[in-house]
Each structure stands twice: as C-alpha cells, then as structure tokens.
N, C-alpha and C. Protein backbone atom coordinates (compact mmCIF):
# COMPACT_ATOMS: atom_id res chain seq x y z
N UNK A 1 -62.64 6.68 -98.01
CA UNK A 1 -63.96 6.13 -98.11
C UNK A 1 -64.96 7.22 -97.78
N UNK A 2 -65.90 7.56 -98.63
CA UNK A 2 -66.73 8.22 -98.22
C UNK A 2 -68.11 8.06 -96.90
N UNK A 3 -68.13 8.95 -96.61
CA UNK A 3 -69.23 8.38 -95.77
C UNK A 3 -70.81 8.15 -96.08
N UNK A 4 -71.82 7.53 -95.56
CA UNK A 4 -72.45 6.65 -95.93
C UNK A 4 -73.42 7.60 -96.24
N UNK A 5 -74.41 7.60 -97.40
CA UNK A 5 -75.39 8.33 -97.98
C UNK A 5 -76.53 8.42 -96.96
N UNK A 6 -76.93 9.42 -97.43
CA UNK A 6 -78.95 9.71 -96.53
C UNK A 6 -79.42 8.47 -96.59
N UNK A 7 -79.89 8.38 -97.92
CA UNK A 7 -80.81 6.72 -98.35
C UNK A 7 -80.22 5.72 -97.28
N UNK A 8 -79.10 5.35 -97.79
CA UNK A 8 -79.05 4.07 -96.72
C UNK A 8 -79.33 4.47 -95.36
N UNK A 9 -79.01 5.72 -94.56
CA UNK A 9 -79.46 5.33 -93.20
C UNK A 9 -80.61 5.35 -93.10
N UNK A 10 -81.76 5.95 -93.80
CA UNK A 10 -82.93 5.48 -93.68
C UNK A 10 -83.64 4.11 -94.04
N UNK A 11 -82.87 3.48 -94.47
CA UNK A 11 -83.38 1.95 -94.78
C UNK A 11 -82.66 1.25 -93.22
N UNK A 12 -82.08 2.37 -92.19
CA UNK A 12 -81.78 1.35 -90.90
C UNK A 12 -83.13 1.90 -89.86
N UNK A 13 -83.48 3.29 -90.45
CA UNK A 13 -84.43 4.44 -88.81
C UNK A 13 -85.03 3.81 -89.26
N UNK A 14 -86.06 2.94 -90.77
CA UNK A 14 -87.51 2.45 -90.60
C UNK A 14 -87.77 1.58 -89.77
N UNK A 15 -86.90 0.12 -89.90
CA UNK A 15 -87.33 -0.42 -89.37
C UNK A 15 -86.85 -0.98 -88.07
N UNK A 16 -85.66 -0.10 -87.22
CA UNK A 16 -85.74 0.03 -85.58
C UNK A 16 -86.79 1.34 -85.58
N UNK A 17 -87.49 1.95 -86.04
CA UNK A 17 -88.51 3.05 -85.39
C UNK A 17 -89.75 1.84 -85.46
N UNK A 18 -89.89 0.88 -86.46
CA UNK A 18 -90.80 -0.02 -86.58
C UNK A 18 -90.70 -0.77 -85.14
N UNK A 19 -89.81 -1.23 -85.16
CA UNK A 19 -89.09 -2.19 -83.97
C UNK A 19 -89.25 -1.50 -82.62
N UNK A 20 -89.22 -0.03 -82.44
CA UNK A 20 -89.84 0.18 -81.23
C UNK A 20 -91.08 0.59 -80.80
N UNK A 21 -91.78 1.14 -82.36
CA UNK A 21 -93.15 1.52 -81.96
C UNK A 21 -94.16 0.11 -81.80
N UNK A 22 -93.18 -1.20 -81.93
CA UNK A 22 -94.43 -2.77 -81.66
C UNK A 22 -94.11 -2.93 -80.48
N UNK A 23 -92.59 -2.60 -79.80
CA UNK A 23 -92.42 -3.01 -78.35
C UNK A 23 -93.34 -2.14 -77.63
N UNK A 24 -93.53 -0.66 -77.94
CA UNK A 24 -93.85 0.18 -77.14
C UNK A 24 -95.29 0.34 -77.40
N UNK A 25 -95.96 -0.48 -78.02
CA UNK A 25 -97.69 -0.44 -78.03
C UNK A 25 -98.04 -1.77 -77.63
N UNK A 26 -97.09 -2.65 -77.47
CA UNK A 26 -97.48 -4.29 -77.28
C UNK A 26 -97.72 -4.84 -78.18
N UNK A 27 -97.66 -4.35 -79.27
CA UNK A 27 -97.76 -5.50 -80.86
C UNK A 27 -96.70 -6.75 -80.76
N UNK A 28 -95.62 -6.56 -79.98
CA UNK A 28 -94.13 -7.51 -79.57
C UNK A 28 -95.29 -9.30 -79.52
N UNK A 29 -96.92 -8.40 -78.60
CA UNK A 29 -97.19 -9.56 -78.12
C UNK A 29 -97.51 -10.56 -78.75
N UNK A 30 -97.73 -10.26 -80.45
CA UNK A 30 -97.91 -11.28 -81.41
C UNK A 30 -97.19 -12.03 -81.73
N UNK A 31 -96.30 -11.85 -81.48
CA UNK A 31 -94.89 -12.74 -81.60
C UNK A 31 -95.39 -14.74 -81.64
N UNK A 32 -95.04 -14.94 -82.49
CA UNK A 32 -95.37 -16.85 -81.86
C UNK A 32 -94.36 -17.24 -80.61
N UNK A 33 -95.27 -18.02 -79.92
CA UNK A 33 -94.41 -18.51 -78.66
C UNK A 33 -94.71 -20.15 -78.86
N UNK A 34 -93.63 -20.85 -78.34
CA UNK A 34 -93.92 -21.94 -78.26
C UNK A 34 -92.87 -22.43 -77.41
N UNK A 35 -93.35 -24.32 -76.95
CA UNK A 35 -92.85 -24.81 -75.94
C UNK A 35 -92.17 -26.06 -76.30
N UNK A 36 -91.03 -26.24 -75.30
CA UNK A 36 -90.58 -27.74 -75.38
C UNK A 36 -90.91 -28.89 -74.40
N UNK A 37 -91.27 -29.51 -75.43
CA UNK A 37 -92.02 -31.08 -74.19
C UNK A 37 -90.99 -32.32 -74.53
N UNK A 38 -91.19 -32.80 -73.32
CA UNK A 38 -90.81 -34.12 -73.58
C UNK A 38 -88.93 -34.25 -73.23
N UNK A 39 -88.63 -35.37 -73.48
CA UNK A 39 -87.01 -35.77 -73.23
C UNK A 39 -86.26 -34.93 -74.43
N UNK A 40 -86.87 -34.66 -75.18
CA UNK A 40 -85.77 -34.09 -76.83
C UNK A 40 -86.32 -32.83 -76.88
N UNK A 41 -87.77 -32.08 -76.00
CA UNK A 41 -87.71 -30.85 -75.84
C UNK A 41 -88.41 -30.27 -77.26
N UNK A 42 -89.54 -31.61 -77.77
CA UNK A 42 -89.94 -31.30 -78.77
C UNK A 42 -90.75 -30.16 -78.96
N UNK A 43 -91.03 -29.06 -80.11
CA UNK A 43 -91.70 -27.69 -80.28
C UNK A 43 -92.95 -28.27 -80.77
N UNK A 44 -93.88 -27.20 -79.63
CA UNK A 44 -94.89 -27.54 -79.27
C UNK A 44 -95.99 -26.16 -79.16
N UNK A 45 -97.16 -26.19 -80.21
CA UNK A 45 -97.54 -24.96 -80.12
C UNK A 45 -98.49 -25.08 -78.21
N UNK A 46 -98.77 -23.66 -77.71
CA UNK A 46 -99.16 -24.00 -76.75
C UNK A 46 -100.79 -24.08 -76.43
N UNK A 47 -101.49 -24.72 -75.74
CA UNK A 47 -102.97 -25.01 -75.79
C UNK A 47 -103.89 -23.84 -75.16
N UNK A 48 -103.29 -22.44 -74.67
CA UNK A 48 -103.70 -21.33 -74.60
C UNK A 48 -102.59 -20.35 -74.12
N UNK A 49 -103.04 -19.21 -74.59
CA UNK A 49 -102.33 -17.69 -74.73
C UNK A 49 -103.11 -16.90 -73.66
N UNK A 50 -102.48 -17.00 -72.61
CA UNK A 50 -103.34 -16.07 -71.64
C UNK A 50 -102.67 -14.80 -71.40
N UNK A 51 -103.15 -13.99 -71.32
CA UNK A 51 -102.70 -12.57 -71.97
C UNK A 51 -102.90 -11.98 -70.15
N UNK A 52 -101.84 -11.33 -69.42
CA UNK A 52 -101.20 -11.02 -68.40
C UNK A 52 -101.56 -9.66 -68.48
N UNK A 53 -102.26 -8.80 -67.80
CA UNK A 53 -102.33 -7.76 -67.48
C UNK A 53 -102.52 -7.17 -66.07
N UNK A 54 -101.54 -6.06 -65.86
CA UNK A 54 -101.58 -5.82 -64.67
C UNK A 54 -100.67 -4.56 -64.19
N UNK A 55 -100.93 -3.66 -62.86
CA UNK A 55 -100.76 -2.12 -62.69
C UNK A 55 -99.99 -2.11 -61.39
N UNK A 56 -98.72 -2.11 -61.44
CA UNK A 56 -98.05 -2.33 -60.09
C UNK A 56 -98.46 -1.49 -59.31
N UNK A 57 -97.68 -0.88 -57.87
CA UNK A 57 -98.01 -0.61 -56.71
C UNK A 57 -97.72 1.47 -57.11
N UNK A 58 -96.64 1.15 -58.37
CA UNK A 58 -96.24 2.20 -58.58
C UNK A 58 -96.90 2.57 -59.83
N UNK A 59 -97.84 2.20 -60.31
CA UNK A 59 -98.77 2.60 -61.25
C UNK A 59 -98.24 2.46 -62.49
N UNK A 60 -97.43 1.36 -63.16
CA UNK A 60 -96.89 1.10 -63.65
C UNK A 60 -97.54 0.07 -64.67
N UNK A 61 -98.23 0.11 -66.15
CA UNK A 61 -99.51 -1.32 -66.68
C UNK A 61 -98.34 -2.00 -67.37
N UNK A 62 -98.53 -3.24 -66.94
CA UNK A 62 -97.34 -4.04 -67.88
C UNK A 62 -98.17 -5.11 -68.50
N UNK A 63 -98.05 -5.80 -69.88
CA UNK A 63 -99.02 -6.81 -70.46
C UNK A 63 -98.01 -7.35 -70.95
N UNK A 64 -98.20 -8.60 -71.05
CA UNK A 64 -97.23 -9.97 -70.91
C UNK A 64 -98.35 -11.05 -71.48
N UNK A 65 -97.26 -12.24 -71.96
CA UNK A 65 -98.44 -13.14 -72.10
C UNK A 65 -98.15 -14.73 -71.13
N UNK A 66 -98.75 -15.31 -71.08
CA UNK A 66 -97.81 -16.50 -70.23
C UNK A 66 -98.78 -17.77 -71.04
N UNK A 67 -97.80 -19.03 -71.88
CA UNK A 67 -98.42 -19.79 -72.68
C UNK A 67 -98.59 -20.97 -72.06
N UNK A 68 -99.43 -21.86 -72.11
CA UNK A 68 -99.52 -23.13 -71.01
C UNK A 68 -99.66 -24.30 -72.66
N UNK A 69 -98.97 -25.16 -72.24
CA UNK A 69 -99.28 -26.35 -72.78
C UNK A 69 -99.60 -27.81 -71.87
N UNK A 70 -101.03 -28.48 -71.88
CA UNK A 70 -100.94 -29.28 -71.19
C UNK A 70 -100.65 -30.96 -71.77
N UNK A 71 -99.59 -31.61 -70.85
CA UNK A 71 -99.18 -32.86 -71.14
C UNK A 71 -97.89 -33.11 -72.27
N UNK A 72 -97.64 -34.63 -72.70
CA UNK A 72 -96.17 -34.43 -73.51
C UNK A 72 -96.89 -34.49 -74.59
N UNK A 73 -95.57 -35.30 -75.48
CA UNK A 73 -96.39 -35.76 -77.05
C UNK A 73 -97.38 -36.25 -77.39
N UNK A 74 -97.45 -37.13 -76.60
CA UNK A 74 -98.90 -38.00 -76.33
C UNK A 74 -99.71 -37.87 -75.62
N UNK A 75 -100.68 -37.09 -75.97
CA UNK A 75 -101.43 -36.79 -74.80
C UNK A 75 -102.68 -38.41 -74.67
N UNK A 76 -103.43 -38.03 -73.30
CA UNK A 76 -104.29 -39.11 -73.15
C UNK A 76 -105.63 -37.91 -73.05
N UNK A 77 -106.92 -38.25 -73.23
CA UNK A 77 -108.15 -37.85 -73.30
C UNK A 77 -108.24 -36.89 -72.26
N UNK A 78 -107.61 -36.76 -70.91
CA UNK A 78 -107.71 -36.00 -69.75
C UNK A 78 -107.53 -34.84 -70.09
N UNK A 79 -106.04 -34.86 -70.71
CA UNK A 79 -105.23 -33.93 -71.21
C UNK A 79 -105.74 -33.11 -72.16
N UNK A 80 -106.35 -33.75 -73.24
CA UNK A 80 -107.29 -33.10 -73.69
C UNK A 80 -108.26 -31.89 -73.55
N UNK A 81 -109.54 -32.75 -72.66
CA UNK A 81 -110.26 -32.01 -72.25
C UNK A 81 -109.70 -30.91 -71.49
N UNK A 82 -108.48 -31.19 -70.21
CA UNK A 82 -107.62 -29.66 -69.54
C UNK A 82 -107.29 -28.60 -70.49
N UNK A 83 -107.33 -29.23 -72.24
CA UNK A 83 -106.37 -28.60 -72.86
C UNK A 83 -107.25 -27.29 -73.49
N UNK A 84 -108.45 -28.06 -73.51
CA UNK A 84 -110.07 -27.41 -74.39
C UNK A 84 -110.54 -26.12 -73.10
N UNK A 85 -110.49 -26.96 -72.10
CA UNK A 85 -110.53 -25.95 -71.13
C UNK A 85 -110.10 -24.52 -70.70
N UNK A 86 -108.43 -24.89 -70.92
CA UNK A 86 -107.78 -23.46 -70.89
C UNK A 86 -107.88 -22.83 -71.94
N UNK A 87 -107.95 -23.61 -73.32
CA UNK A 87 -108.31 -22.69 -74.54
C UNK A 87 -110.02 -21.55 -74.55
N UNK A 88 -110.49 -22.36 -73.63
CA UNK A 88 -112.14 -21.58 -73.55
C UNK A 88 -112.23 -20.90 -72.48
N UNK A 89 -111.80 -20.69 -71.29
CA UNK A 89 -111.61 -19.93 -70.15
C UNK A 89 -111.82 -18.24 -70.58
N UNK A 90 -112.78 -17.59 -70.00
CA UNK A 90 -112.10 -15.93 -70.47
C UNK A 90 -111.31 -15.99 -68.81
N UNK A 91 -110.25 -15.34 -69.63
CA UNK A 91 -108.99 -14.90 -68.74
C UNK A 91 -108.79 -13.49 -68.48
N UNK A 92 -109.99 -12.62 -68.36
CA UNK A 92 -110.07 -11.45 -67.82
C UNK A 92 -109.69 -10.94 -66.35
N UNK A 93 -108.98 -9.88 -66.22
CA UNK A 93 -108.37 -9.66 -65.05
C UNK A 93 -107.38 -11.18 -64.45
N UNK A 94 -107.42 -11.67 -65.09
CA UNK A 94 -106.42 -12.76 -64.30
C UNK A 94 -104.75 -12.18 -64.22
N UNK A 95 -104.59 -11.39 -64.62
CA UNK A 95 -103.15 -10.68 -64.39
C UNK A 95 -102.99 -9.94 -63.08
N UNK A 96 -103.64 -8.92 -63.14
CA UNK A 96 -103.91 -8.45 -61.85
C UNK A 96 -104.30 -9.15 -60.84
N UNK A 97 -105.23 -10.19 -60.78
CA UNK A 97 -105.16 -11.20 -59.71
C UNK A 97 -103.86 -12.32 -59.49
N UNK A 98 -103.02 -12.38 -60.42
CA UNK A 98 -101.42 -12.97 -60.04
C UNK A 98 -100.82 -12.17 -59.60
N UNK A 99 -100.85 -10.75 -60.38
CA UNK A 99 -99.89 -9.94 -59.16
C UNK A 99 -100.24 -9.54 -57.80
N UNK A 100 -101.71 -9.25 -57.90
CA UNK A 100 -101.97 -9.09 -56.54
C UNK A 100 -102.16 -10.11 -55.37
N UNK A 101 -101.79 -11.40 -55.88
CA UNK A 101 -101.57 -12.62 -54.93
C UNK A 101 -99.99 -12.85 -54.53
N UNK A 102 -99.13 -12.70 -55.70
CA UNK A 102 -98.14 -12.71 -55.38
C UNK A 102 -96.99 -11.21 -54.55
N UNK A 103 -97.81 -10.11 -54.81
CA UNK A 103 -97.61 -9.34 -53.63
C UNK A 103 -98.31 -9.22 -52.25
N UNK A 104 -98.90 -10.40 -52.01
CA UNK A 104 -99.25 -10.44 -50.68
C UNK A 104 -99.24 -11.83 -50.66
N UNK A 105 -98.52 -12.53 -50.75
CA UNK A 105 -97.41 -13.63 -50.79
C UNK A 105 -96.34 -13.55 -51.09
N UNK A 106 -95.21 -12.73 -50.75
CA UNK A 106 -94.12 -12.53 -51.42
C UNK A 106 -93.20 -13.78 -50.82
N UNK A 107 -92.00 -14.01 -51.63
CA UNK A 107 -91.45 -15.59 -51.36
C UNK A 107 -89.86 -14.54 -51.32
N UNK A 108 -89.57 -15.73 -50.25
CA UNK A 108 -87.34 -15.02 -49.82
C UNK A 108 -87.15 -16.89 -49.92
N UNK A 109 -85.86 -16.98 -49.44
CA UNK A 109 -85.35 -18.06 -49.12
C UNK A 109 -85.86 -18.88 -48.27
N UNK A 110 -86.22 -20.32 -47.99
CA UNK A 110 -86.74 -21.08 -47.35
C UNK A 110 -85.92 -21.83 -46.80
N UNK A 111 -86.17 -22.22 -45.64
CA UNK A 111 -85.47 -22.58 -44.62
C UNK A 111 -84.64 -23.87 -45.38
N UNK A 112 -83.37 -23.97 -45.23
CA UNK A 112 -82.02 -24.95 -46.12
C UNK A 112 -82.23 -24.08 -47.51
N UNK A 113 -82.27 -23.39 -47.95
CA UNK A 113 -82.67 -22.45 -49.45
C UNK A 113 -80.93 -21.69 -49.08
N UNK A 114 -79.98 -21.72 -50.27
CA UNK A 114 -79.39 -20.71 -50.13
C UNK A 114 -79.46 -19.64 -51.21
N UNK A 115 -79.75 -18.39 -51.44
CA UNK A 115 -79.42 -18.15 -52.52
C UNK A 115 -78.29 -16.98 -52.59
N UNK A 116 -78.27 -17.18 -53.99
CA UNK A 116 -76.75 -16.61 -54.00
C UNK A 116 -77.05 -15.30 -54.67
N UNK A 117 -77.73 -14.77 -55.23
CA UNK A 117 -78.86 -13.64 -55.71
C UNK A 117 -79.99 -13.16 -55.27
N UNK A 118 -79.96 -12.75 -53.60
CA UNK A 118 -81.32 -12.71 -53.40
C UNK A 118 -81.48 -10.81 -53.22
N UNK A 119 -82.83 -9.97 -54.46
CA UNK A 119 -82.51 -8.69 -54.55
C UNK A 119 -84.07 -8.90 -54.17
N UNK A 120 -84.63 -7.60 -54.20
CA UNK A 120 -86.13 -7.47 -54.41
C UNK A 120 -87.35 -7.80 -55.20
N UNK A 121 -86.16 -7.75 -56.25
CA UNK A 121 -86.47 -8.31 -57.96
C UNK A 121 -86.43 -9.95 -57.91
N UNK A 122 -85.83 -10.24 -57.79
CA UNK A 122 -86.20 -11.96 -57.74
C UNK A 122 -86.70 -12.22 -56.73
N UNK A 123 -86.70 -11.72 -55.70
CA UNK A 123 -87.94 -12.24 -55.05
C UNK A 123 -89.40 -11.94 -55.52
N UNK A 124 -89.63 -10.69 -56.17
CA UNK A 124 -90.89 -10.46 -56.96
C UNK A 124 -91.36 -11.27 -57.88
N UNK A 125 -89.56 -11.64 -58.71
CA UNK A 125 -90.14 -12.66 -60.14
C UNK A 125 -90.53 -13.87 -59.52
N UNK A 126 -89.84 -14.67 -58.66
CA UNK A 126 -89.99 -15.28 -58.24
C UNK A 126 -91.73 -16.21 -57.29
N UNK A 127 -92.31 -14.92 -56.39
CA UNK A 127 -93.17 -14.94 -55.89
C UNK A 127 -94.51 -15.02 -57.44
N UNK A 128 -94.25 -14.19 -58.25
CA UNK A 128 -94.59 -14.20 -59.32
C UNK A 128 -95.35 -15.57 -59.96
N UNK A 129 -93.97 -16.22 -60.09
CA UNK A 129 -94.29 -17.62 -60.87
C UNK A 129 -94.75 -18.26 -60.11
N UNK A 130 -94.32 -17.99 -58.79
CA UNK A 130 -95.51 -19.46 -57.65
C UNK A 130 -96.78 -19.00 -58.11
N UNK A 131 -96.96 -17.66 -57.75
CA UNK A 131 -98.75 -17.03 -58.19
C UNK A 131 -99.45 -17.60 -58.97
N UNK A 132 -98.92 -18.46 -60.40
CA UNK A 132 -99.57 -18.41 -61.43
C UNK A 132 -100.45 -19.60 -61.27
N UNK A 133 -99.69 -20.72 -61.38
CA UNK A 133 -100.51 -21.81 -60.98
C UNK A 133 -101.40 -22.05 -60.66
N UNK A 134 -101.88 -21.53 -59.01
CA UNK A 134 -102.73 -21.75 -58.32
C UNK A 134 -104.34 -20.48 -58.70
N UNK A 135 -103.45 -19.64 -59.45
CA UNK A 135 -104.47 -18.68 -60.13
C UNK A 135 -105.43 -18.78 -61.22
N UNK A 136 -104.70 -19.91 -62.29
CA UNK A 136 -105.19 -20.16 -62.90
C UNK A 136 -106.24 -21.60 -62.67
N UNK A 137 -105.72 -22.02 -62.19
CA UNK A 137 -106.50 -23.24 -62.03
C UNK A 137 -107.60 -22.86 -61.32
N UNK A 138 -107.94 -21.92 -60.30
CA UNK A 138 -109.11 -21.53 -59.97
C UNK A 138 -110.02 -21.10 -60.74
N UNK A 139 -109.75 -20.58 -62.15
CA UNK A 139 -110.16 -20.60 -63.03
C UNK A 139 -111.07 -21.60 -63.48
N UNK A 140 -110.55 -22.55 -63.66
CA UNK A 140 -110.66 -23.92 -64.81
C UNK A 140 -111.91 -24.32 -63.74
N UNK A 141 -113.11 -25.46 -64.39
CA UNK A 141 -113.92 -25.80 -63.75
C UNK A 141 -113.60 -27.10 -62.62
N UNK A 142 -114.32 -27.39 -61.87
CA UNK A 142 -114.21 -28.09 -60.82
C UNK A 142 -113.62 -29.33 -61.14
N UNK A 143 -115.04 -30.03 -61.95
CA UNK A 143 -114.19 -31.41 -62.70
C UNK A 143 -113.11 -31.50 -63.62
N UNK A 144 -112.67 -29.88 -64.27
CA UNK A 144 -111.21 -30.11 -64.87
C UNK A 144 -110.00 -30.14 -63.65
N UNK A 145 -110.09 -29.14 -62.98
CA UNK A 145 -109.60 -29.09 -61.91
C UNK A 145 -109.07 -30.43 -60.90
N UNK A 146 -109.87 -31.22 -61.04
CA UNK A 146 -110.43 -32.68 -60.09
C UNK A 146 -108.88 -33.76 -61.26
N UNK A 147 -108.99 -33.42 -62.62
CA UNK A 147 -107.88 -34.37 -63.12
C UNK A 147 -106.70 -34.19 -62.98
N UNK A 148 -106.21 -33.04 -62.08
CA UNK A 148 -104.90 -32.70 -61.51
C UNK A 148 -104.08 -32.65 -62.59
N UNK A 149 -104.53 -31.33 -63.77
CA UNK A 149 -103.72 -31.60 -64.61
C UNK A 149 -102.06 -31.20 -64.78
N UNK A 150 -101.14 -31.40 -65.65
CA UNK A 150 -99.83 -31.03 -65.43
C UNK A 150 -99.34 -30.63 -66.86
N UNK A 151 -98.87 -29.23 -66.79
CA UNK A 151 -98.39 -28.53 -68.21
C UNK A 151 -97.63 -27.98 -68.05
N UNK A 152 -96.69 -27.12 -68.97
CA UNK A 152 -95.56 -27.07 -69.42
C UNK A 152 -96.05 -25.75 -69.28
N UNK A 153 -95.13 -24.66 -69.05
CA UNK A 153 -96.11 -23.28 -69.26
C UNK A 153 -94.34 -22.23 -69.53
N UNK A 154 -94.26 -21.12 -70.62
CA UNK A 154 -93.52 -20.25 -70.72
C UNK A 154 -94.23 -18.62 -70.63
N UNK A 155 -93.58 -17.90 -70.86
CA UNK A 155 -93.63 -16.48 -70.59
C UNK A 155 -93.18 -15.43 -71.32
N UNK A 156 -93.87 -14.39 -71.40
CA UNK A 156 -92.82 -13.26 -71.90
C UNK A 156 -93.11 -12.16 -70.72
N UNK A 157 -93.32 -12.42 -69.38
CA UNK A 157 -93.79 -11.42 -68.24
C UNK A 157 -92.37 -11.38 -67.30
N UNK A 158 -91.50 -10.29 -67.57
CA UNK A 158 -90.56 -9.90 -66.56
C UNK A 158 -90.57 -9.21 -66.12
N UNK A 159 -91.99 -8.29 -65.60
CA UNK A 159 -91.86 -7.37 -64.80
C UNK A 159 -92.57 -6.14 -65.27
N UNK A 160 -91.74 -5.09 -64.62
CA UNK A 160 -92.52 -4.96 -63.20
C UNK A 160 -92.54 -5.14 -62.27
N UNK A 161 -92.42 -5.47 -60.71
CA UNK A 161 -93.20 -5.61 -60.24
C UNK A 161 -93.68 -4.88 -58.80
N UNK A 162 -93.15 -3.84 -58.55
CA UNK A 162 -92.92 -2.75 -58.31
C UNK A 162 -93.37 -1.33 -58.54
C-alpha cells in the first residue's frame, strides 16, 4: 500500500489548524449552547449569554460563557419579566467580580461533607459556581430580584482559577 499523498493530508492540517486557531482566539465561544428543563430534560434555548471574563491571580485571561435559562416549559409572567431582565442587563466586568468573590470565599468540605476528590481545583471550581448566583442577581433590579427567581443555568467556564 502506498503511502498517503500530500493533497490528502492537507485536507486534515486545514481544518484542525481551523479548529485551533477558534479555540485559541475564543471564536469556540459561538458555539450554540443550550439547556435541559423540565422532567424529560426538554432543549431549551437559554434567556441570556453572559459572557465570563476574567485574569487569575497568576495573570492568566480566561473567557467563558455561562447561559441562564429562567423557569420550565411553562413559564408564568414572573418568569418572564426575570427572563427580559437578564437578557437586558450589561454584564460588564461581571466575570472578574465572580472570580474575585469566589477567591475570597473559597469553599472545602462542610461539616458531614465527605469528599472523595478534594484537590485545589475543585475546590476553586467549586467555590466558583457558588459565586455565580449571588453575583448575578445583584445585578438584576430590585423588583426583579424581589420575585425570587429560579433558572436553570450551564457553562463552558473550567478554569483557571489560579
């Protein structure tokens, strides 16, 4: 068998050189994301794209996005308006204010907590995801805030965090 011609391996370098020059500029971040709600985990586009930016301790910029959807299939009018809300929010610097809450909140095991993986790194990711919540919602206005809303939220932010 002969071995494989020029041509074809260049129809493999285009498009992994493609494939790393989107990871490695953040184009990855266009990617569609979406969520599962409900008992059957129905796909669900999400009601804002808040775009994660932020410069660890070691000078390190990582951009991530983290997607929130608020309520199930059915939403009710509340849900709504929470939903209009996070879509209109500017979400500037809100990355850096999750990481820098959750490194001066860092989270270990809690008292009856066992874990069976506990490194530096999950405690970072970890402290991480508590951060977000309470970050964002400071955001959102008072009276959205006041309907205690509840959403579904995914990620493409692993780090870093360090």
């Amino acid at each position: 068998m002969a071995p494989p011609s020029r041509p074809r391996r260049r129809r493999l370098v285009l498009p992994l050189t493609l494939a790393v020059i989107a990871l490695s500029t953040g184009a990855a971040l266009a990617a569609p994301i979406w969520l599962g709600v409900g008992e059957d985990a129905t796909r669900v586009d999400p009601d804002a794209q808040i775009p994660i930016t932020y410069t660890t301790l070691s000078g390190v910029k990582v951009d991530c996005v983290w997607a929130v959807r608020v309520g199930e299939d059915q939403r009710s009018a509340a849900d709504d308006r929470v939903a209009r809300a996070l879509a209109q929010t500017d979400w500037e610097g809100i990355g850096q204010e999750i990481y820098d809450y959750a490194i001066a909140n860092p989270r270990g095991p809690q008292p009856g907590e066992v874990w069976t993986n506990d490194t530096p790194e999950v405690r970072d990711a970890l402290a991480f995801r508590i951060a977000v919540t309470p970050i964002i919602e400071r955001r959102l206005p008072a009276e959205i805030r006041a309907l205690e809303p509840g959403w579904a939220s995914t990620s493409t932010c692993t780090g870093p965090f360090r």
